[in-house]
PDB file of N, CA and C in Angstrom:
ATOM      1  N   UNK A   1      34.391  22.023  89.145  1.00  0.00           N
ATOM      2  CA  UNK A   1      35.271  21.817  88.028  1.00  0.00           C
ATOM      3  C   UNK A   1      35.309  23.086  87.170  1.00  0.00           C
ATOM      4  N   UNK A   2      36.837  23.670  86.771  1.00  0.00           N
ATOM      5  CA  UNK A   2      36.313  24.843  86.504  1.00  0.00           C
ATOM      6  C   UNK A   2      36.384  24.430  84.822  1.00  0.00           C
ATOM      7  N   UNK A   3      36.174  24.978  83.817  1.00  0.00           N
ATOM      8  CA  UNK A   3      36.052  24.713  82.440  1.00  0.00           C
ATOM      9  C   UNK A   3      36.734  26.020  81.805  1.00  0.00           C
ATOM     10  N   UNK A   4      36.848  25.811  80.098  1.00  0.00           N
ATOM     11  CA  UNK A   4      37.325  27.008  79.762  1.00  0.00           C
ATOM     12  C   UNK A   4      36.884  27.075  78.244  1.00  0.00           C
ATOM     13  N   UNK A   5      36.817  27.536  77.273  1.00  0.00           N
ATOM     14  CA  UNK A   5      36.749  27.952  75.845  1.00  0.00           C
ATOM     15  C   UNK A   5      37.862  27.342  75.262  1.00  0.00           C
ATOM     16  N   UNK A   6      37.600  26.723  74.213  1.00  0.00           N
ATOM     17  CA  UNK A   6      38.718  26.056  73.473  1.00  0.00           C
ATOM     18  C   UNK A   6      38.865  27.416  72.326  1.00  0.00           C
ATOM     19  N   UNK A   7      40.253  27.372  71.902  1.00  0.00           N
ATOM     20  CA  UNK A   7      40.195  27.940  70.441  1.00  0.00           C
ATOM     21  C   UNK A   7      40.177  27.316  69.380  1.00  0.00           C
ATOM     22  N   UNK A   8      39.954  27.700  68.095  1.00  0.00           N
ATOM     23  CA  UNK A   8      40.061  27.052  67.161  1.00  0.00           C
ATOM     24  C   UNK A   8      41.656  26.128  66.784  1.00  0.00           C
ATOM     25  N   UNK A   9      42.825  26.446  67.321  1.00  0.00           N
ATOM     26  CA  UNK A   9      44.125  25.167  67.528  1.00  0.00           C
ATOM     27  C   UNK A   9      43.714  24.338  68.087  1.00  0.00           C
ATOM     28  N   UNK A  10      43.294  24.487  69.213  1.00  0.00           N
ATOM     29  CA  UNK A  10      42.912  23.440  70.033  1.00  0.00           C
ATOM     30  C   UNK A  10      42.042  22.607  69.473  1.00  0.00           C
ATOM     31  N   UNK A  11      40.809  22.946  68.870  1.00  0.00           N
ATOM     32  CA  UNK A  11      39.709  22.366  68.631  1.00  0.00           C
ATOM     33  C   UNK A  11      40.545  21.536  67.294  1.00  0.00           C
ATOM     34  N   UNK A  12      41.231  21.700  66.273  1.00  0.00           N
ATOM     35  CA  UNK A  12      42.051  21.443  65.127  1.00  0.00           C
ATOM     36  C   UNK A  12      42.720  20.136  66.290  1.00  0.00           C
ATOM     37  N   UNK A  13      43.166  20.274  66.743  1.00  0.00           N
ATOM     38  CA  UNK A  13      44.200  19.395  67.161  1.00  0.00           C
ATOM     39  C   UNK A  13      43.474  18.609  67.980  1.00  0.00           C
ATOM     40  N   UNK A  14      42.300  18.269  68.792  1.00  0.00           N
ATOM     41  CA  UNK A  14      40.757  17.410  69.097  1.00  0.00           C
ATOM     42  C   UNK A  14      40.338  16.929  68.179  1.00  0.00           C
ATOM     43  N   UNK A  15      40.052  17.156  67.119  1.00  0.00           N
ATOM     44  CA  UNK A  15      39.557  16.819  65.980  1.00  0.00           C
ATOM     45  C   UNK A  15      40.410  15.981  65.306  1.00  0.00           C
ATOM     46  N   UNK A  16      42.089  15.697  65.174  1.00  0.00           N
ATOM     47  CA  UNK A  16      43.279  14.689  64.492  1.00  0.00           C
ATOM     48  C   UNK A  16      42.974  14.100  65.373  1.00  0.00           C
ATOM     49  N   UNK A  17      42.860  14.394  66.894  1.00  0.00           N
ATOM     50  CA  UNK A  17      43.267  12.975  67.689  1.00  0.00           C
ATOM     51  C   UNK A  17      42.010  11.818  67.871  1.00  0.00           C
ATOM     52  N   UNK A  18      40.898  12.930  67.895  1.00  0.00           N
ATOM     53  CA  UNK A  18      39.666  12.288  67.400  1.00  0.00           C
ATOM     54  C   UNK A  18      39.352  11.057  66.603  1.00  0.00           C
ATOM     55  N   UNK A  19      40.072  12.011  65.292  1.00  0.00           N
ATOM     56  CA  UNK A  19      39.823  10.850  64.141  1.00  0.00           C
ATOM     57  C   UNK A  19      40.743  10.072  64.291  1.00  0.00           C
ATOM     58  N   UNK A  20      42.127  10.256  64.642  1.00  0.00           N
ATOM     59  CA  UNK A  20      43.073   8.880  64.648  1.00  0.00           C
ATOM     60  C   UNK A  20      42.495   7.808  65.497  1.00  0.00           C
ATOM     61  N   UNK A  21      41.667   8.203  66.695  1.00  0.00           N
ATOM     62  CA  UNK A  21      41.495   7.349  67.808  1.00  0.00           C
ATOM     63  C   UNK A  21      40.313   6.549  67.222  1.00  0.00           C
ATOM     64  N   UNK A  22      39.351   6.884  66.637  1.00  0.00           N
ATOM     65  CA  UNK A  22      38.319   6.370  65.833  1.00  0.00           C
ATOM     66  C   UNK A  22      38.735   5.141  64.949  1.00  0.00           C
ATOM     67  N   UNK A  23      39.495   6.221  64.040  1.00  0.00           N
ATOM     68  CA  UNK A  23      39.992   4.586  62.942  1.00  0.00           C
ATOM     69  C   UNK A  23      40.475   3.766  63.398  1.00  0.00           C
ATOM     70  N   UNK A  24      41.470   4.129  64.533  1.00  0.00           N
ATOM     71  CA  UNK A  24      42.207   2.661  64.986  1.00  0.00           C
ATOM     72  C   UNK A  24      41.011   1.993  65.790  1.00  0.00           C
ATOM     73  N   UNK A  25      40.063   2.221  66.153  1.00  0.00           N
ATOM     74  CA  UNK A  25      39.135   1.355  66.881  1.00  0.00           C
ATOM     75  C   UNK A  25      38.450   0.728  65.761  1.00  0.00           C
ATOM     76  N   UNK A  26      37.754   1.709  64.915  1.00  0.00           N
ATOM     77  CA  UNK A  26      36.809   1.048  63.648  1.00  0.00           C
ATOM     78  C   UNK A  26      37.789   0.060  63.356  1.00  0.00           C
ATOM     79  N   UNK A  27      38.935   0.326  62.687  1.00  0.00           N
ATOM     80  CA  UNK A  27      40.057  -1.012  62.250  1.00  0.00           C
ATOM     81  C   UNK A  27      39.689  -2.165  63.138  1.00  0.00           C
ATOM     82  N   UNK A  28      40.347  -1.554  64.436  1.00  0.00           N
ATOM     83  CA  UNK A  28      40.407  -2.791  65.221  1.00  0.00           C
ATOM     84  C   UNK A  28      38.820  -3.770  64.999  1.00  0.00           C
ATOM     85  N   UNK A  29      38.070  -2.952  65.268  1.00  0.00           N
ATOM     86  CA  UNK A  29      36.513  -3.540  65.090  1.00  0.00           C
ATOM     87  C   UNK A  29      36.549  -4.293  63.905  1.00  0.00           C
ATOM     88  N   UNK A  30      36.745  -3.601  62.617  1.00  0.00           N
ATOM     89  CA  UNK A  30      36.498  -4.238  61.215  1.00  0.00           C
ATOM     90  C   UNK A  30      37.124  -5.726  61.457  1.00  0.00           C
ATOM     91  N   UNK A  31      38.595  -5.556  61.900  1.00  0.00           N
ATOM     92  CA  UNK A  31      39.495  -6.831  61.585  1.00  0.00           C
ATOM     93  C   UNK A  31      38.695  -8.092  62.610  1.00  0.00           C
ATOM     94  N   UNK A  32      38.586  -7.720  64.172  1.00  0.00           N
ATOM     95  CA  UNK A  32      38.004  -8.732  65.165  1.00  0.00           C
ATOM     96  C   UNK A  32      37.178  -9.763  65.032  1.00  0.00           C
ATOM     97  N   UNK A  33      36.215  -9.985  63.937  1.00  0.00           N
ATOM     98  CA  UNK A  33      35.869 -11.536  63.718  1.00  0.00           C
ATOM     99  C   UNK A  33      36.471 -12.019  63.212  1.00  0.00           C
ATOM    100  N   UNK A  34      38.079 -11.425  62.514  1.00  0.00           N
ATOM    101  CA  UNK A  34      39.003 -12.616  62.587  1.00  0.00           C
ATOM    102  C   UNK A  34      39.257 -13.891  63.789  1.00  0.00           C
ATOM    103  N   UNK A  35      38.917 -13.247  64.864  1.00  0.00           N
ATOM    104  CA  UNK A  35      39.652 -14.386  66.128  1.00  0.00           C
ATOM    105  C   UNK A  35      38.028 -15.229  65.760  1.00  0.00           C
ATOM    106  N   UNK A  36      37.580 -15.071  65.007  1.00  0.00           N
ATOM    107  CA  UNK A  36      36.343 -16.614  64.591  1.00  0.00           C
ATOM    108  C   UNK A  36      36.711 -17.374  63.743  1.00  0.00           C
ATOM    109  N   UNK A  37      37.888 -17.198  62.941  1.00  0.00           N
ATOM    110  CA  UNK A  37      38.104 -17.437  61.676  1.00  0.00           C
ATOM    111  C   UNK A  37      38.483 -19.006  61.678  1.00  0.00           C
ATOM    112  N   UNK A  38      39.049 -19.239  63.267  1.00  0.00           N
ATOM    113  CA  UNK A  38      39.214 -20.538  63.219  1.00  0.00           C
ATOM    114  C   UNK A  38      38.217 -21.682  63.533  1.00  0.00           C
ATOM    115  N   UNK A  39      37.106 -20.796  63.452  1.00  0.00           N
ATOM    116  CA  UNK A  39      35.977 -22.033  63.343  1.00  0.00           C
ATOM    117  C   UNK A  39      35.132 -22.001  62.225  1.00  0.00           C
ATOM    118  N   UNK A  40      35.571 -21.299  61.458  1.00  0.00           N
ATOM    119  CA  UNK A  40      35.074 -21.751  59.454  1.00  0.00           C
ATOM    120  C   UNK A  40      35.562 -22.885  58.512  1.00  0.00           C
ATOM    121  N   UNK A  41      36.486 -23.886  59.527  1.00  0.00           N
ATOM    122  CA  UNK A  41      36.416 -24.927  59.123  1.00  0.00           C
ATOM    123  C   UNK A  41      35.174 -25.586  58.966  1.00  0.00           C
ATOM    124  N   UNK A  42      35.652 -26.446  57.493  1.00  0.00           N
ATOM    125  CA  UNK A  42      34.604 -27.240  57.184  1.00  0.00           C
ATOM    126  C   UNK A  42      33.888 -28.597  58.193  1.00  0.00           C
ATOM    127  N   UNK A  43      34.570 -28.793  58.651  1.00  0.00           N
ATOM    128  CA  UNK A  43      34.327 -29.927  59.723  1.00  0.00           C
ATOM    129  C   UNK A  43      34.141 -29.235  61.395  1.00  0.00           C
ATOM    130  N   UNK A  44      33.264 -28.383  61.480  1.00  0.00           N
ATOM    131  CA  UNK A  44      33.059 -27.849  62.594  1.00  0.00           C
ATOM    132  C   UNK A  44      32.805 -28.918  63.871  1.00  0.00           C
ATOM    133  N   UNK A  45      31.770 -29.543  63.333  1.00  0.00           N
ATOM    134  CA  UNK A  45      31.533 -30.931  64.431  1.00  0.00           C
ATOM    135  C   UNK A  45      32.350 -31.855  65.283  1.00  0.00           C
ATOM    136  N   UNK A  46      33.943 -31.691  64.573  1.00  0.00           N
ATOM    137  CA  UNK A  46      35.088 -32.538  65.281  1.00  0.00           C
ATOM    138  C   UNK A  46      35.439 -31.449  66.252  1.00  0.00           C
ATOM    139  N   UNK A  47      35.538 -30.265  66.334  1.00  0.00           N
ATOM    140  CA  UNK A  47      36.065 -29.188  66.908  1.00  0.00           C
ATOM    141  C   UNK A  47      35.252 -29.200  68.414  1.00  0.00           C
ATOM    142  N   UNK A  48      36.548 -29.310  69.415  1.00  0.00           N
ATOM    143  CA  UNK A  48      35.452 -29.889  71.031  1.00  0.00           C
ATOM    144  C   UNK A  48      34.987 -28.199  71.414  1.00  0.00           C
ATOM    145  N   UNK A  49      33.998 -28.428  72.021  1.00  0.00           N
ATOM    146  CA  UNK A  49      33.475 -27.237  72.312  1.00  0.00           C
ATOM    147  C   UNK A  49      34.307 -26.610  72.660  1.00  0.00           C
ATOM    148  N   UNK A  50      35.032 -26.613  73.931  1.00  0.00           N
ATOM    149  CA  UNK A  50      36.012 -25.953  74.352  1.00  0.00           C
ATOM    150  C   UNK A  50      36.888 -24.790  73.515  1.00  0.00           C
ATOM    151  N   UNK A  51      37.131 -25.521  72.467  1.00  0.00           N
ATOM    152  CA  UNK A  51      37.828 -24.675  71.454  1.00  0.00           C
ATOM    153  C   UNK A  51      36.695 -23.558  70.629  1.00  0.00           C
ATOM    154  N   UNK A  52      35.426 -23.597  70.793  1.00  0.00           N
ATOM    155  CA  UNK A  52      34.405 -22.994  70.484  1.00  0.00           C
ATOM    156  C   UNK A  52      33.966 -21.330  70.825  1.00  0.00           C
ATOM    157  N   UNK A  53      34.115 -22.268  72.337  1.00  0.00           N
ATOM    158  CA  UNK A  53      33.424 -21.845  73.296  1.00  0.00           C
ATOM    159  C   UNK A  53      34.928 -20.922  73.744  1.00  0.00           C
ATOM    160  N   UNK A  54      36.277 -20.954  73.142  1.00  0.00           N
ATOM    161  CA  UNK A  54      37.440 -20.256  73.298  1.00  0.00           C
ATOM    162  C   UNK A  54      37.165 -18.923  72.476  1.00  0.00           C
ATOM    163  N   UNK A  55      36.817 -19.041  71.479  1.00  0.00           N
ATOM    164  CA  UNK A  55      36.644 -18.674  69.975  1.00  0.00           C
ATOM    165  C   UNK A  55      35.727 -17.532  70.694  1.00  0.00           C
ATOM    166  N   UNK A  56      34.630 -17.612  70.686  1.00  0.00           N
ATOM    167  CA  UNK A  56      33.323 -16.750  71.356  1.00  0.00           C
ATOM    168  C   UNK A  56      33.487 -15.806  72.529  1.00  0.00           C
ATOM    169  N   UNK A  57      34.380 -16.389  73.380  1.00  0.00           N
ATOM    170  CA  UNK A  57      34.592 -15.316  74.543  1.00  0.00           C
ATOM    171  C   UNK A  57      35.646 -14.530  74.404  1.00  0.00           C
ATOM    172  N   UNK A  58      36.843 -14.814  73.451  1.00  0.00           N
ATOM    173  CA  UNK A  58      37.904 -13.935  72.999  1.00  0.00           C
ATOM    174  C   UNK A  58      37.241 -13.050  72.025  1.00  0.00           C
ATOM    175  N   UNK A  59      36.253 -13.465  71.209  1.00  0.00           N
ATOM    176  CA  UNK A  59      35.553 -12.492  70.330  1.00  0.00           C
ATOM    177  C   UNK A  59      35.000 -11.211  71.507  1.00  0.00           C
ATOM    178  N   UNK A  60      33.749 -11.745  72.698  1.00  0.00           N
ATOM    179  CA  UNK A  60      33.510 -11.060  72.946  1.00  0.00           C
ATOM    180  C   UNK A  60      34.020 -10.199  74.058  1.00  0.00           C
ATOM    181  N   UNK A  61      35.246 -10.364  74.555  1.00  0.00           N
ATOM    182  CA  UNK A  61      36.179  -9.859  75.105  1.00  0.00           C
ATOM    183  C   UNK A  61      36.883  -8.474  74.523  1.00  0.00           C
ATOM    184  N   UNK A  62      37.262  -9.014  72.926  1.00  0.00           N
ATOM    185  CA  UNK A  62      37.668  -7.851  71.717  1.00  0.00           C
ATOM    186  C   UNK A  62      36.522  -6.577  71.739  1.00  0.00           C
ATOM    187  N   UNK A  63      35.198  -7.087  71.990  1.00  0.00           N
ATOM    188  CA  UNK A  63      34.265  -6.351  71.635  1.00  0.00           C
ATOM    189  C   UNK A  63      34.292  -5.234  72.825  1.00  0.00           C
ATOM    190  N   UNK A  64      34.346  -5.460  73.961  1.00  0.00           N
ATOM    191  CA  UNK A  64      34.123  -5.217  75.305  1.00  0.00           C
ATOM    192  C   UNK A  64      35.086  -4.315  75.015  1.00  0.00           C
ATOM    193  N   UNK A  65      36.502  -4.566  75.086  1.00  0.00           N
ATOM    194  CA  UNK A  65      37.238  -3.884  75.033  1.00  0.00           C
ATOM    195  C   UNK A  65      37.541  -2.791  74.379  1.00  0.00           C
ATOM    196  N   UNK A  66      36.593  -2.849  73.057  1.00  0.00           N
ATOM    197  CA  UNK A  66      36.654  -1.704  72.246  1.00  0.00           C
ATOM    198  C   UNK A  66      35.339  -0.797  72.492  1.00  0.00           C
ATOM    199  N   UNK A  67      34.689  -1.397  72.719  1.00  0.00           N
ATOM    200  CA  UNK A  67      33.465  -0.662  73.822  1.00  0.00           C
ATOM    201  C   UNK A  67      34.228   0.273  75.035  1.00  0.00           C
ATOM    202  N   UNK A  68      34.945  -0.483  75.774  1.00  0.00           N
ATOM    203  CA  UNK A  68      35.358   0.590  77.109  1.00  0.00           C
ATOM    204  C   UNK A  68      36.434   1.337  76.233  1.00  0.00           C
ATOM    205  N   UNK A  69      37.229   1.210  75.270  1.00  0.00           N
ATOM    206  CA  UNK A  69      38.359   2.370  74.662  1.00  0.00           C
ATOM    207  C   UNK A  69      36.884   3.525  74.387  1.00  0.00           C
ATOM    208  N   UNK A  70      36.170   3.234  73.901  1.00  0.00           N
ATOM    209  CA  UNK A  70      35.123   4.174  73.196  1.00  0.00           C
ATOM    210  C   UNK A  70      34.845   5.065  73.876  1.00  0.00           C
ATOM    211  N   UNK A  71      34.082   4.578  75.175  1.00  0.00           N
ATOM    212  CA  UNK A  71      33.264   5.087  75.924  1.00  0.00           C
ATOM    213  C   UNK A  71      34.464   6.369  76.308  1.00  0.00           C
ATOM    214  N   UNK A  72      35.582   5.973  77.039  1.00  0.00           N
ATOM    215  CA  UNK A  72      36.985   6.499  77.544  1.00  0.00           C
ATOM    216  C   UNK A  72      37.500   7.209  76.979  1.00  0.00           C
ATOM    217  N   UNK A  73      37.851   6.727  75.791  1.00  0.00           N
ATOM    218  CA  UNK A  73      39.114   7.322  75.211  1.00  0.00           C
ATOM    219  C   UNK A  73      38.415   8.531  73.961  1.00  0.00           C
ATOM    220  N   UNK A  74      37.043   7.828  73.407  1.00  0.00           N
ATOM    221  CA  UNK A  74      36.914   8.329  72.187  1.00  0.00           C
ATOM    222  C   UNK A  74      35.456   9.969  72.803  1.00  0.00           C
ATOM    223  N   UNK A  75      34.698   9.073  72.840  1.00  0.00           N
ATOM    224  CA  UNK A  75      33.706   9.922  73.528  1.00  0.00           C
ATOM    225  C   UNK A  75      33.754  11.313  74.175  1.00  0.00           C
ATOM    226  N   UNK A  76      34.780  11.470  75.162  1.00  0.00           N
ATOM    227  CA  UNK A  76      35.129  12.270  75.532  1.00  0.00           C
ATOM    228  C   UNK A  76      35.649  13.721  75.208  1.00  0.00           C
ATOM    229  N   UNK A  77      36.332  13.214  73.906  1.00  0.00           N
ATOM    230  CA  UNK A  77      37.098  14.030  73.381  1.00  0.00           C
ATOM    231  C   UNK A  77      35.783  15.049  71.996  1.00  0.00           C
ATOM    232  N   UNK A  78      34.853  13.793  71.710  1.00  0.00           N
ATOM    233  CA  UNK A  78      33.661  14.024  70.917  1.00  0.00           C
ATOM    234  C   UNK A  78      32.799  15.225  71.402  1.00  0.00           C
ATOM    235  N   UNK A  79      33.110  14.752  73.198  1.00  0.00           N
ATOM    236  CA  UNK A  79      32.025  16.317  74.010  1.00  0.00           C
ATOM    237  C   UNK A  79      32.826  17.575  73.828  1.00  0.00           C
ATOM    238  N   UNK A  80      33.832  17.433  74.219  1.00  0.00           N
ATOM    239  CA  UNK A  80      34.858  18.334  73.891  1.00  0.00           C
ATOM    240  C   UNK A  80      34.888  19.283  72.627  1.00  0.00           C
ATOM    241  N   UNK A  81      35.022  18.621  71.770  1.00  0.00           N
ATOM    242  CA  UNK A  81      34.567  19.220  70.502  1.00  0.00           C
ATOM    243  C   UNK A  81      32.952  20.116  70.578  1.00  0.00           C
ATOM    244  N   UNK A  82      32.179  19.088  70.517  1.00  0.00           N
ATOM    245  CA  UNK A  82      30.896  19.798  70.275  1.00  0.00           C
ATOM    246  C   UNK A  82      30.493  20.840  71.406  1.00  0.00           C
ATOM    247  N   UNK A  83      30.816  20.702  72.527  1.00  0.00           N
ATOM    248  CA  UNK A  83      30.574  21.782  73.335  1.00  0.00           C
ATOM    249  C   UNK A  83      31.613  22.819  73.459  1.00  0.00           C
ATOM    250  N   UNK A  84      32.662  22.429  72.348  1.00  0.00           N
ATOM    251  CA  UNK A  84      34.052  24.008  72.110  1.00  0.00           C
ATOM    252  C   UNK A  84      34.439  23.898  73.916  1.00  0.00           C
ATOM    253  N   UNK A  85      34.480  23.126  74.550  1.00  0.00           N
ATOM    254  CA  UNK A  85      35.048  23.798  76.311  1.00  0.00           C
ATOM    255  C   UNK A  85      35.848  22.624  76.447  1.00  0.00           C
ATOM    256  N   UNK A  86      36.769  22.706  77.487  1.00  0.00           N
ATOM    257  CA  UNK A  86      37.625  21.690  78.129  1.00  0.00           C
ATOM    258  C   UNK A  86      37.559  22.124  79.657  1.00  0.00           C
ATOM    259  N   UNK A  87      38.249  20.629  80.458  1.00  0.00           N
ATOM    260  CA  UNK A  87      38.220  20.933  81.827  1.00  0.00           C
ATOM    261  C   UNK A  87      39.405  21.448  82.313  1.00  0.00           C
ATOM    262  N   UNK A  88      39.328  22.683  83.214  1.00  0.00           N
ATOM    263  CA  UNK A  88      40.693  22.984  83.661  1.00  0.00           C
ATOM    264  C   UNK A  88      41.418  21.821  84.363  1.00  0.00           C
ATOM    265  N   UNK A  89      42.216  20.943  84.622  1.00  0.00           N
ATOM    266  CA  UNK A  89      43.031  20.300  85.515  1.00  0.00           C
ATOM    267  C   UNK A  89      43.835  20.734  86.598  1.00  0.00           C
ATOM    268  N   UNK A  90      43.803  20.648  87.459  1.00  0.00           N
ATOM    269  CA  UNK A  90      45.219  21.547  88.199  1.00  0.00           C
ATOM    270  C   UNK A  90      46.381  20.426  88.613  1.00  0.00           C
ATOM    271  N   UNK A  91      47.245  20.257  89.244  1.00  0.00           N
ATOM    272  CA  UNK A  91      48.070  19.163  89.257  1.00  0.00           C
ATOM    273  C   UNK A  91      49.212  20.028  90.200  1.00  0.00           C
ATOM    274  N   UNK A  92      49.320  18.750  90.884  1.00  0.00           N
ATOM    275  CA  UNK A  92      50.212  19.160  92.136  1.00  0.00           C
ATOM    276  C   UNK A  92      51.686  18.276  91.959  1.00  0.00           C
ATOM    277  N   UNK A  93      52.546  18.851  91.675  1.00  0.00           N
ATOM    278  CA  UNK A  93      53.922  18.498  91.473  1.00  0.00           C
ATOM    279  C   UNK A  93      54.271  17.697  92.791  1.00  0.00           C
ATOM    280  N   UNK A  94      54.196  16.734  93.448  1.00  0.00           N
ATOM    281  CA  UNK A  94      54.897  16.331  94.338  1.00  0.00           C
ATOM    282  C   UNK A  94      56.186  16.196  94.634  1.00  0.00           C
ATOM    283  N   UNK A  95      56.696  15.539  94.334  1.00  0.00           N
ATOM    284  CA  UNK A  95      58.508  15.609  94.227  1.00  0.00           C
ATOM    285  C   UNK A  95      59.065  15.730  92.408  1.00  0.00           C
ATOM    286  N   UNK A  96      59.963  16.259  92.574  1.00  0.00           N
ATOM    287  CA  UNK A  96      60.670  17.018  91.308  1.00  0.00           C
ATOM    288  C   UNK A  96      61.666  16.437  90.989  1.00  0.00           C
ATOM    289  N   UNK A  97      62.015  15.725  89.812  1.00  0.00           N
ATOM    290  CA  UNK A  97      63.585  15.115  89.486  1.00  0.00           C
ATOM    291  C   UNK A  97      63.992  15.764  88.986  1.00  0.00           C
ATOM    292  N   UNK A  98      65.428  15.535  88.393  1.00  0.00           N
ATOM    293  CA  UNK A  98      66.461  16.396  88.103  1.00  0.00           C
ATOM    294  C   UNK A  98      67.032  15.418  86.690  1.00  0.00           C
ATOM    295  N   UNK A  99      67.164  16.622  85.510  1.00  0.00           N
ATOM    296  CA  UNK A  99      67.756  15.766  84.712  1.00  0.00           C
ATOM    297  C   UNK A  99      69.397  15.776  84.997  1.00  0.00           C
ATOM    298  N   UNK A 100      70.428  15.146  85.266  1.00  0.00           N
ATOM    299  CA  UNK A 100      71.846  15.437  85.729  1.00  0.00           C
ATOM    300  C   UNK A 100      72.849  15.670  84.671  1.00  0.00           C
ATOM    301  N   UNK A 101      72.437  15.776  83.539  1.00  0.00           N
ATOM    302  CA  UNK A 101      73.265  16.192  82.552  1.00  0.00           C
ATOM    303  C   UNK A 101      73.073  17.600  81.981  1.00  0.00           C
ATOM    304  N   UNK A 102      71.952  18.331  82.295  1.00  0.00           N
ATOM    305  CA  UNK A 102      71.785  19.372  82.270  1.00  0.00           C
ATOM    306  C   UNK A 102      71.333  20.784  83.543  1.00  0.00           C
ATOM    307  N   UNK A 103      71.113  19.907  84.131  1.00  0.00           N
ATOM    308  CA  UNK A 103      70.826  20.670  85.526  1.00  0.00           C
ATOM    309  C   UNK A 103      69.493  21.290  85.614  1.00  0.00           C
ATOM    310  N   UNK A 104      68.533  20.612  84.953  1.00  0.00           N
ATOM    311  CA  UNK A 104      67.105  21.232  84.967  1.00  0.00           C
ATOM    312  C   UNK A 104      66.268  20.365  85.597  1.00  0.00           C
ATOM    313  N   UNK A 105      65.397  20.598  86.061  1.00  0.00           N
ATOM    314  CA  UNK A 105      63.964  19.926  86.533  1.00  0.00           C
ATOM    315  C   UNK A 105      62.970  19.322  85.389  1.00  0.00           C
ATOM    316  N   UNK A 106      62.123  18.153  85.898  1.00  0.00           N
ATOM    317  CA  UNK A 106      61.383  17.781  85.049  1.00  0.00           C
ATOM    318  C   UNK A 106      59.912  17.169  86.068  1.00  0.00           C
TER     319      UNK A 106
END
C-alpha cells in the first residue's frame, strides 16, 4: 500500500469532515434512548413483553449501528489525521460514459 504526506488543506478539510461525522453520531447517540421512551409509561406491567422486548433490541440495534459507523466511517479518518499520511488508491476506469449533451467523458 503505497501512502503519502498530507498537507496542511488536506489535513483542514479531515478535520471538518471529522467533526461533522462525529456530531452527527454523538447526536444520533444523545437522541437513541428515545426508541425506550415508549416504555416510561406508568403502567409498565400491562405492556406484553413482546413490545418490551421490541423496545430493547431496536435500542440495541441503534447502538450497534453507531458502533460500526464509528469504527468505519469515523476512526479512520482520526488515523489519518494523527499520523498526517493517507493511502494512495489507484482505480481502474473500466468502461467510460459519455455525457451526450456535451460530448465529454465521465
Amino acid at each position: 500500500m503505497k501512502t503519502f504526506q498530507l498537507n496542511q488543506k488536506q489535513i483542514h478539510v479531515l478535520q471538518k469532515i471529522h467533526t461533522a461525522r462525529r456530531r452527527l453520531l454523538l447526536g444520533t447517540l444523545a437522541i437513541s434512548p428515545l426508541s425506550l421512551l415508549g416504555l416510561t409509561r406508568t403502567h409498565t406491567r400491562d405492556l406484553p413483553d413482546v413490545f418490551i422486548a421490541f423496545h430493547v433490541i431496536l435500542y440495541a440495534a441503534i447502538l450497534s449501528v453507531l458502533y460500526y459507523l464509528y469504527i468505519k466511517k469515523v476512526k479512520p479518518i482520526a488515523r489519518d489525521i494523527e499520523g498526517r499520511s493517507g493511502i494512495w488508491v489507484d482505480l481502474v476506469i473500466t468502461r467510460k460514459n459519455e455525457f451526450p449533451t456535451v460530448g465529454r467523458y465521465y
